[in-house]
C-alpha atoms as a PDB file:
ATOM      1  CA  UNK A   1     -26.327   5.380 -13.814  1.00  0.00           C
ATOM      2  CA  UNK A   2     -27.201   4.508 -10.462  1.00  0.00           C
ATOM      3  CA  UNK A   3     -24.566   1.073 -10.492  1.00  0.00           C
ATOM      4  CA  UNK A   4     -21.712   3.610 -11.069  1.00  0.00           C
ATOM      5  CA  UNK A   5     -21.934   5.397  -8.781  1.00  0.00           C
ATOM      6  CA  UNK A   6     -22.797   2.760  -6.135  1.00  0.00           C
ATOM      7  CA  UNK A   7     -19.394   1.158  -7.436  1.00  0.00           C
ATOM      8  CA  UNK A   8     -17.643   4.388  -7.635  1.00  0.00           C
ATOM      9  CA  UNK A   9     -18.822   4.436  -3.413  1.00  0.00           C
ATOM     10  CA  UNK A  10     -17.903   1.298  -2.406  1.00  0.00           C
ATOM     11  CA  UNK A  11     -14.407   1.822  -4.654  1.00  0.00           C
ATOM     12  CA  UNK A  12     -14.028   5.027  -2.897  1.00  0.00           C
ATOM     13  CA  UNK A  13     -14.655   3.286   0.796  1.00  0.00           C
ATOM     14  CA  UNK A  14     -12.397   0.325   0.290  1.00  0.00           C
ATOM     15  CA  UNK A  15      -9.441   2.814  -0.586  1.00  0.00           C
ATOM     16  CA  UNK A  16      -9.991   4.912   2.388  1.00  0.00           C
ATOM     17  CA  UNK A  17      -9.670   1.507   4.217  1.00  0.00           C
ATOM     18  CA  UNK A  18      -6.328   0.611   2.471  1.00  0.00           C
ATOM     19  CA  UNK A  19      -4.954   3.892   3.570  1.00  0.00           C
ATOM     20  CA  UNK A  20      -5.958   3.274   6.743  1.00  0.00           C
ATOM     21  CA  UNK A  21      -4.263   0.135   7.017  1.00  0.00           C
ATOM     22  CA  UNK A  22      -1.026   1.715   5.536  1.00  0.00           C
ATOM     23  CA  UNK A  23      -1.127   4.208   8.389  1.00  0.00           C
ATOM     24  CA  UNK A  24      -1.297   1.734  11.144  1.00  0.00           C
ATOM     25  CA  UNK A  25       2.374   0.022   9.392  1.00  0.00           C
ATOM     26  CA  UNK A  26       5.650   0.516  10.385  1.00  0.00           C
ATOM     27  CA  UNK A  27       6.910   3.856   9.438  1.00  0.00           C
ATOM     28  CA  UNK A  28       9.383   2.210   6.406  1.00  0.00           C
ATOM     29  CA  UNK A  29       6.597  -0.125   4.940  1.00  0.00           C
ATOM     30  CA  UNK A  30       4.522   2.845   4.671  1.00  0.00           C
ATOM     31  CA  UNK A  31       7.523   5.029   3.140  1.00  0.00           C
ATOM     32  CA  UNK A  32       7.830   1.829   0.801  1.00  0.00           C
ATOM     33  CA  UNK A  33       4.392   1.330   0.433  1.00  0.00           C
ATOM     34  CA  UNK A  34       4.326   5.199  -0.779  1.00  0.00           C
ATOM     35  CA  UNK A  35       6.963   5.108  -2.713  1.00  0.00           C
ATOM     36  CA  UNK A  36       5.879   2.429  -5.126  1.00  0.00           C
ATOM     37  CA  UNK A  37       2.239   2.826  -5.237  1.00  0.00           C
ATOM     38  CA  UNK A  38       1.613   6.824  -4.923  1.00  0.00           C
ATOM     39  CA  UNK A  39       5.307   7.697  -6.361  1.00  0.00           C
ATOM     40  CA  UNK A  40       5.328   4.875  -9.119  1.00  0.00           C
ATOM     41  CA  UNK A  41       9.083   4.556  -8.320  1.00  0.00           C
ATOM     42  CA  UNK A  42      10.955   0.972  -9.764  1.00  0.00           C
ATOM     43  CA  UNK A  43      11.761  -0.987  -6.587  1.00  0.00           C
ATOM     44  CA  UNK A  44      15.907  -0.601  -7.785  1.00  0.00           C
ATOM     45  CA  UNK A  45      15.203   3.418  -6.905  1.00  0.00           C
ATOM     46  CA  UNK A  46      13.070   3.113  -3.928  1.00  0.00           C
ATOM     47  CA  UNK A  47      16.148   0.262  -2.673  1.00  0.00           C
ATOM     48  CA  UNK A  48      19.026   3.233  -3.277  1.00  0.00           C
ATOM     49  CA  UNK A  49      16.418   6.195  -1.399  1.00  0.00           C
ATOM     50  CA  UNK A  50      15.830   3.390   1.491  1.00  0.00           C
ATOM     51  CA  UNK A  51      19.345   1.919   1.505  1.00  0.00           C
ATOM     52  CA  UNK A  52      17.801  -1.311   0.995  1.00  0.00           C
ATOM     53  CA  UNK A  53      18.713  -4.290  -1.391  1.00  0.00           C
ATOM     54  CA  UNK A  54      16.215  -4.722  -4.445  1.00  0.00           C
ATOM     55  CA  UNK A  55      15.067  -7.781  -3.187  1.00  0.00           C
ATOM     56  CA  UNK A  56      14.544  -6.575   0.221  1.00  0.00           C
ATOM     57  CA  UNK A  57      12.338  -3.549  -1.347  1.00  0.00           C
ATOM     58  CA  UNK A  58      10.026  -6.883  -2.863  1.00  0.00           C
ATOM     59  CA  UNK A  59       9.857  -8.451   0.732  1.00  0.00           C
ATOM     60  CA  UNK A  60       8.707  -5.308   2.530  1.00  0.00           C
ATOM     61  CA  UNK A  61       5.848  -5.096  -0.263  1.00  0.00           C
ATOM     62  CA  UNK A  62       4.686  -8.246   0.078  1.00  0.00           C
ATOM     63  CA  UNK A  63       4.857  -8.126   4.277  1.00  0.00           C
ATOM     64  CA  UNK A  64       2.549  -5.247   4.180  1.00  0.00           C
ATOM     65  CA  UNK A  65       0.155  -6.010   1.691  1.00  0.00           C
ATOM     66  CA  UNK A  66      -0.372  -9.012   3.675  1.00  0.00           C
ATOM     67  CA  UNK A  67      -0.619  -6.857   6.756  1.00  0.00           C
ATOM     68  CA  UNK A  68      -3.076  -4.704   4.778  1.00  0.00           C
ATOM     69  CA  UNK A  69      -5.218  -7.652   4.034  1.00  0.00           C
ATOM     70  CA  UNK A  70      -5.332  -8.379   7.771  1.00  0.00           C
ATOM     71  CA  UNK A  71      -6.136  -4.810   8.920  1.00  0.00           C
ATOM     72  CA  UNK A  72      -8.926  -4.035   5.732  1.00  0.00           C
ATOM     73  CA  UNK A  73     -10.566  -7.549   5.728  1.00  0.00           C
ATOM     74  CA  UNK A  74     -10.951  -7.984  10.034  1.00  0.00           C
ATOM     75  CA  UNK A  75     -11.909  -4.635  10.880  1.00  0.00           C
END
């Protein structure tokens, strides 16, 4: 019906927003950022690929989701 597919638009526009904001990060939060959300790779593997501690892999995340609150939610 007509409310699905206004939500399925207004899904569909705040992911292209996301993405946007991804693009405008630092090349290795948006490898990280890539890795875990598009790949679906445990933090433990994308830490050995980015020769990064596991706990360094949950700091990055957390950085740029914050950053992509900023960038989706003032522009």
């Amino acid at each position: 019906d007509d409310f699905d597919v206004e939500k399925k638009v207004l899904l569909e526009d705040e992911l292209k927003r996301v993405w946007h904001a991804i693009a405008q990060l630092p090349a290795k939060e948006q490898q990280i950022m890539r890795m875990k959300y598009v790949m679906e790779m445990p933090d433990e593997k994308i830490a050995k690929e980015v020769g990064l501690a596991p706990s360094s892999i949950r700091k990055y995340i957390g950085r740029a989701r914050e950053q992509i609150k900023a960038i989706v939610y003032t522009e």
